[in-house]
N, C-alpha and C. Protein backbone atom coordinates (compact mmCIF):
# COMPACT_ATOMS: atom_id res chain seq x y z
N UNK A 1 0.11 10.56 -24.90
CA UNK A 1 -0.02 11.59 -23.89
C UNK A 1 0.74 11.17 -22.63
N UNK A 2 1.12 11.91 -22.23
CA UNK A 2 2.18 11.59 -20.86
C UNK A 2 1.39 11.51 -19.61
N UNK A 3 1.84 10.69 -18.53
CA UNK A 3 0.71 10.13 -17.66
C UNK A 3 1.13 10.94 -16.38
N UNK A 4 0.68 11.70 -15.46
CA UNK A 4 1.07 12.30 -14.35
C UNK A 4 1.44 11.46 -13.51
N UNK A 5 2.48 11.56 -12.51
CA UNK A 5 3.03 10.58 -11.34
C UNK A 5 2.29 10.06 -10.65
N UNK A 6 1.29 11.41 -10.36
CA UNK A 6 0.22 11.04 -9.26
C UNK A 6 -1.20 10.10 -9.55
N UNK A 7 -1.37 10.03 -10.93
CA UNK A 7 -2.43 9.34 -11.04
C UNK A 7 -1.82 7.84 -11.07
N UNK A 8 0.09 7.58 -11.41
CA UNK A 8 -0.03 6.46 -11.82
C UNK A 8 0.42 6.22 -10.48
N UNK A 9 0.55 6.94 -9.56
CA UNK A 9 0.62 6.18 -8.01
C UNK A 9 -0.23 6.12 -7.27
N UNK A 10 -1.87 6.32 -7.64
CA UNK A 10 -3.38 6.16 -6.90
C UNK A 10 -3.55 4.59 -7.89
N UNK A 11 -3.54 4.71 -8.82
CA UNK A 11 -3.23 3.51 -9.94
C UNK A 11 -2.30 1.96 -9.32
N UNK A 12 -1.06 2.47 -8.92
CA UNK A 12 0.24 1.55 -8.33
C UNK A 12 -0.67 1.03 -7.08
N UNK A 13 -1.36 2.11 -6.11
CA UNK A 13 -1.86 1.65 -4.75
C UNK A 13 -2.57 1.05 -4.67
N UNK A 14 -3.82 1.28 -6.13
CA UNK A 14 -5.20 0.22 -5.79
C UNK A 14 -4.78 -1.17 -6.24
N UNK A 15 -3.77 -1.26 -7.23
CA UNK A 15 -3.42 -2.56 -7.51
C UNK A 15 -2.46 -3.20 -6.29
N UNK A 16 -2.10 -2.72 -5.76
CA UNK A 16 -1.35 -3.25 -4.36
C UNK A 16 -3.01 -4.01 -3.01
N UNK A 17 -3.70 -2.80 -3.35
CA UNK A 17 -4.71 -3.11 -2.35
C UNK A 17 -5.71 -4.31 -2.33
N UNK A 18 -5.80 -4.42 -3.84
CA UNK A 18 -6.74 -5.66 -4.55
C UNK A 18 -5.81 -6.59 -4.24
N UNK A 19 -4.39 -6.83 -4.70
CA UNK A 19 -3.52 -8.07 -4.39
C UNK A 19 -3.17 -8.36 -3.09
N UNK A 20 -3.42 -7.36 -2.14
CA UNK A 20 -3.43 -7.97 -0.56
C UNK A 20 -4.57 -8.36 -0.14
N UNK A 21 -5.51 -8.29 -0.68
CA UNK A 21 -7.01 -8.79 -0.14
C UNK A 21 -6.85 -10.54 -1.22
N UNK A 22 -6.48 -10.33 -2.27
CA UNK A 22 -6.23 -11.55 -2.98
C UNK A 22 -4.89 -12.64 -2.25
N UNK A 23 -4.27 -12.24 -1.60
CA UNK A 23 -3.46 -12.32 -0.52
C UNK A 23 -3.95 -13.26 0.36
N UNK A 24 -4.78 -12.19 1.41
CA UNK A 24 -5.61 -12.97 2.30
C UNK A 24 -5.76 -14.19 2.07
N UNK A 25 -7.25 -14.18 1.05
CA UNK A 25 -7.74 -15.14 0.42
C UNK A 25 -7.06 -16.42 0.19
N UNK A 26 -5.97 -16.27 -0.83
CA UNK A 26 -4.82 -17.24 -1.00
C UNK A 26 -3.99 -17.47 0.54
N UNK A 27 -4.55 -17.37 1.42
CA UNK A 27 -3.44 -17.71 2.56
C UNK A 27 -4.64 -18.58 3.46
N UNK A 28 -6.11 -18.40 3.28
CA UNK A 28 -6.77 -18.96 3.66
C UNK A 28 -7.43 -20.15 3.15
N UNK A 29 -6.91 -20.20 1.85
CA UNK A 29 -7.12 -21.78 1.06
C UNK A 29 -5.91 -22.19 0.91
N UNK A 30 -4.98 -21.92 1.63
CA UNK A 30 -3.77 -22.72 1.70
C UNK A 30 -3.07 -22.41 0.57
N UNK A 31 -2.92 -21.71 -0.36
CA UNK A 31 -2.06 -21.82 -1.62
C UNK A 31 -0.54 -21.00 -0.74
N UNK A 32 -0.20 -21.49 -0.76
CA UNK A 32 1.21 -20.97 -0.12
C UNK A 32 2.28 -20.57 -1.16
N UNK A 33 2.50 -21.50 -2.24
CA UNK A 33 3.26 -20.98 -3.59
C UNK A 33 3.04 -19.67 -4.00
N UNK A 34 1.51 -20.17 -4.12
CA UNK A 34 0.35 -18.86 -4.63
C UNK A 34 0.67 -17.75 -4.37
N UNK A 35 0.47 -17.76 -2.54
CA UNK A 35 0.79 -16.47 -1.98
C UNK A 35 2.56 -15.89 -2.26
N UNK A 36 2.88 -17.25 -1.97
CA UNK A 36 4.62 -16.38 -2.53
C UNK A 36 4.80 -15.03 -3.55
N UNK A 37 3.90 -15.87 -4.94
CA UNK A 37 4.10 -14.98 -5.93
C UNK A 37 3.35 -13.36 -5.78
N UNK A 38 2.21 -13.73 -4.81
CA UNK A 38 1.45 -12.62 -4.78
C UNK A 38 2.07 -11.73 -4.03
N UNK A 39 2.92 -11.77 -3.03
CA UNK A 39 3.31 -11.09 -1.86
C UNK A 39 4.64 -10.74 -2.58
N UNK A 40 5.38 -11.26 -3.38
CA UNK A 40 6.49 -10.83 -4.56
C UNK A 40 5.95 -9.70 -5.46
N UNK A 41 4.81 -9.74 -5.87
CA UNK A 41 4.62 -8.70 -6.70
C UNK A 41 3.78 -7.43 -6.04
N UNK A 42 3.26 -7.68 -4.91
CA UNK A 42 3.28 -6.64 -3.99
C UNK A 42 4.43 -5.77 -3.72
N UNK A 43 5.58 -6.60 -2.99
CA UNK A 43 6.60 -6.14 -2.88
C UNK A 43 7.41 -5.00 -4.23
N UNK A 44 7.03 -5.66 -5.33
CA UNK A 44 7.63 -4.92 -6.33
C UNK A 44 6.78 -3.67 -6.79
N UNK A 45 5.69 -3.85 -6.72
CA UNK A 45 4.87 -2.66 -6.50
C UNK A 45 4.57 -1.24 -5.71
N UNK A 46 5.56 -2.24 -4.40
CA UNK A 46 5.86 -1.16 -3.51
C UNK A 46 7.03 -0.05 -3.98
N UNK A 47 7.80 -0.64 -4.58
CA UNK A 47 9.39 -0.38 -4.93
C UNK A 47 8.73 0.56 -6.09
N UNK A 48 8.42 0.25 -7.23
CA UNK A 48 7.40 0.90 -8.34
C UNK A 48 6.76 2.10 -7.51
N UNK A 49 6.25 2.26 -6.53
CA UNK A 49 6.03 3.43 -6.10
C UNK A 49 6.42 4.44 -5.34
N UNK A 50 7.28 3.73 -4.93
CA UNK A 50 8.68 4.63 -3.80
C UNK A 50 9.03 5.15 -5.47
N UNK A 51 9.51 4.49 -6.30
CA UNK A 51 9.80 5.75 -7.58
C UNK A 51 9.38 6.76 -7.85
N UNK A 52 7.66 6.00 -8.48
CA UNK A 52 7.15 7.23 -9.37
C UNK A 52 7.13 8.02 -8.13
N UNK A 53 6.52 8.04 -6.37
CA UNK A 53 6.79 9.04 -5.79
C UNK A 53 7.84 10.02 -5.64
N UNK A 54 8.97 9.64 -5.82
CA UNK A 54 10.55 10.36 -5.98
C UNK A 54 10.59 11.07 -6.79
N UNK A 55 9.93 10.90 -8.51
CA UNK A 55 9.93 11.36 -9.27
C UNK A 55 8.45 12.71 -9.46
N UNK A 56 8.10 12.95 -8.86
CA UNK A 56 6.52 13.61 -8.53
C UNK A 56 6.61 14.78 -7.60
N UNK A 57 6.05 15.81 -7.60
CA UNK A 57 6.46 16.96 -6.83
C UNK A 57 5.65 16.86 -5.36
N UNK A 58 4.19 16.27 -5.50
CA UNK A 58 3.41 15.82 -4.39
C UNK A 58 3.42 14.48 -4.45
N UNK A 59 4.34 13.39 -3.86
CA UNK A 59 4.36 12.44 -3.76
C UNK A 59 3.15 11.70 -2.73
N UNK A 60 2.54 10.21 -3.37
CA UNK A 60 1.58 10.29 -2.76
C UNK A 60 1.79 9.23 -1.81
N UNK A 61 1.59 9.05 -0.32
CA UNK A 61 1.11 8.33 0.91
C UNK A 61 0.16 7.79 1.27
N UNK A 62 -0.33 6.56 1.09
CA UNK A 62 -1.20 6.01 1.78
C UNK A 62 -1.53 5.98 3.04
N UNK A 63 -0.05 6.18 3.55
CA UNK A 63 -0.17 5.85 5.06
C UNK A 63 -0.43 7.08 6.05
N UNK A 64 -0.24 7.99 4.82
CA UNK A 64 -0.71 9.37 5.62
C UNK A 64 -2.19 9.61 6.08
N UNK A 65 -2.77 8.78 4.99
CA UNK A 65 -4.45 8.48 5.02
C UNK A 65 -4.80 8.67 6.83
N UNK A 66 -3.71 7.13 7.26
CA UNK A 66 -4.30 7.47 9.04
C UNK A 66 -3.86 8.33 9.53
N UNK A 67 -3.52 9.30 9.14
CA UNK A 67 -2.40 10.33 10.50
C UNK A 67 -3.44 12.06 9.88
N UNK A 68 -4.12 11.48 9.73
CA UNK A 68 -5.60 12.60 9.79
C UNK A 68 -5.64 12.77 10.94
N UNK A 69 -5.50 13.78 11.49
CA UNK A 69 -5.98 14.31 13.14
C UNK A 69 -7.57 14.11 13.14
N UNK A 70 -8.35 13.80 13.88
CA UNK A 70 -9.87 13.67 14.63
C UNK A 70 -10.15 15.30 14.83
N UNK A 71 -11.94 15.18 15.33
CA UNK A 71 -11.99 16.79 15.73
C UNK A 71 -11.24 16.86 17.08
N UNK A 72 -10.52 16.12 17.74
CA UNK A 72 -10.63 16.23 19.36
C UNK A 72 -8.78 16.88 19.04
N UNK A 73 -8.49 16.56 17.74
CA UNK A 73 -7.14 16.80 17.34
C UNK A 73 -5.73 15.98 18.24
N UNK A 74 -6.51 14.91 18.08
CA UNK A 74 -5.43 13.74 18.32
C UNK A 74 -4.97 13.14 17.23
N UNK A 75 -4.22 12.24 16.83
CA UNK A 75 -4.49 11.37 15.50
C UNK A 75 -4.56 9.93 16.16
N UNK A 76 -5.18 9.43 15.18
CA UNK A 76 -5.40 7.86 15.43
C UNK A 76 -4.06 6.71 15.83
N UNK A 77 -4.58 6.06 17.08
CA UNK A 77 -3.53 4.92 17.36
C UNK A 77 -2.90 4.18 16.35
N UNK A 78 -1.91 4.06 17.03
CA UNK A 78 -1.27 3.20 15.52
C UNK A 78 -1.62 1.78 16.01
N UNK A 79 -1.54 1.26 14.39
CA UNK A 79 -1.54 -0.47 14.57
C UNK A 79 -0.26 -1.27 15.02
N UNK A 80 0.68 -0.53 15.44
CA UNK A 80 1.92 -1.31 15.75
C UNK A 80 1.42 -2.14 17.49
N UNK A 81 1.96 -3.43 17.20
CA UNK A 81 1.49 -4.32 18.27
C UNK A 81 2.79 -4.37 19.08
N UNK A 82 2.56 -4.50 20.87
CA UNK A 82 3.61 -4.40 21.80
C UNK A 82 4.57 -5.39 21.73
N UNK A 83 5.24 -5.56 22.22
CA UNK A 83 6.39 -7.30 22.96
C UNK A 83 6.05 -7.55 23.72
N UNK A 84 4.38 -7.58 24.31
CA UNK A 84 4.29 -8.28 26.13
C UNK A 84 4.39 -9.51 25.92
């Protein structure tokens, strides 16, 4: 049976999400190799989903998640940090 884009890019994201929390972890017991490989296959995961999104008519965004407007109809600050 043929797999829809969109399920295999909610699929692509949670496995990205588990390996950055496994990430963490590995950066806080020092495995530094460790983390190499983990932050490599993140990376390729990312790439894996810039596809199947390309290929998909509703491509899906995580990052759209924050740019939900509030009731006050602002949207949420971003996490980008200044140069002071």
């Amino acid at each position: 049976m043929y797999e829809q884009p969109q399920s295999k890019a909610w699929e692509i994201q949670a496995i990205i999400y588990a390996l950055e929390s496994e990430l963490q972890r590995l950066d806080a017991l020092g495995a530094g190799i460790a983390a190499i490989h983990v932050n490599a296959a993140i990376e390729q995961l990312r790439s894996n989903l810039a596809i199947v999104n390309d290929n998909s008519l509703g491509a899906f965004d995580p990052s759209m998640l924050c740019q939900v407007k509030d009731r006050t109809g602002s949207s949420p600050q971003s996490k980008s940090h200044s140069r002071d």
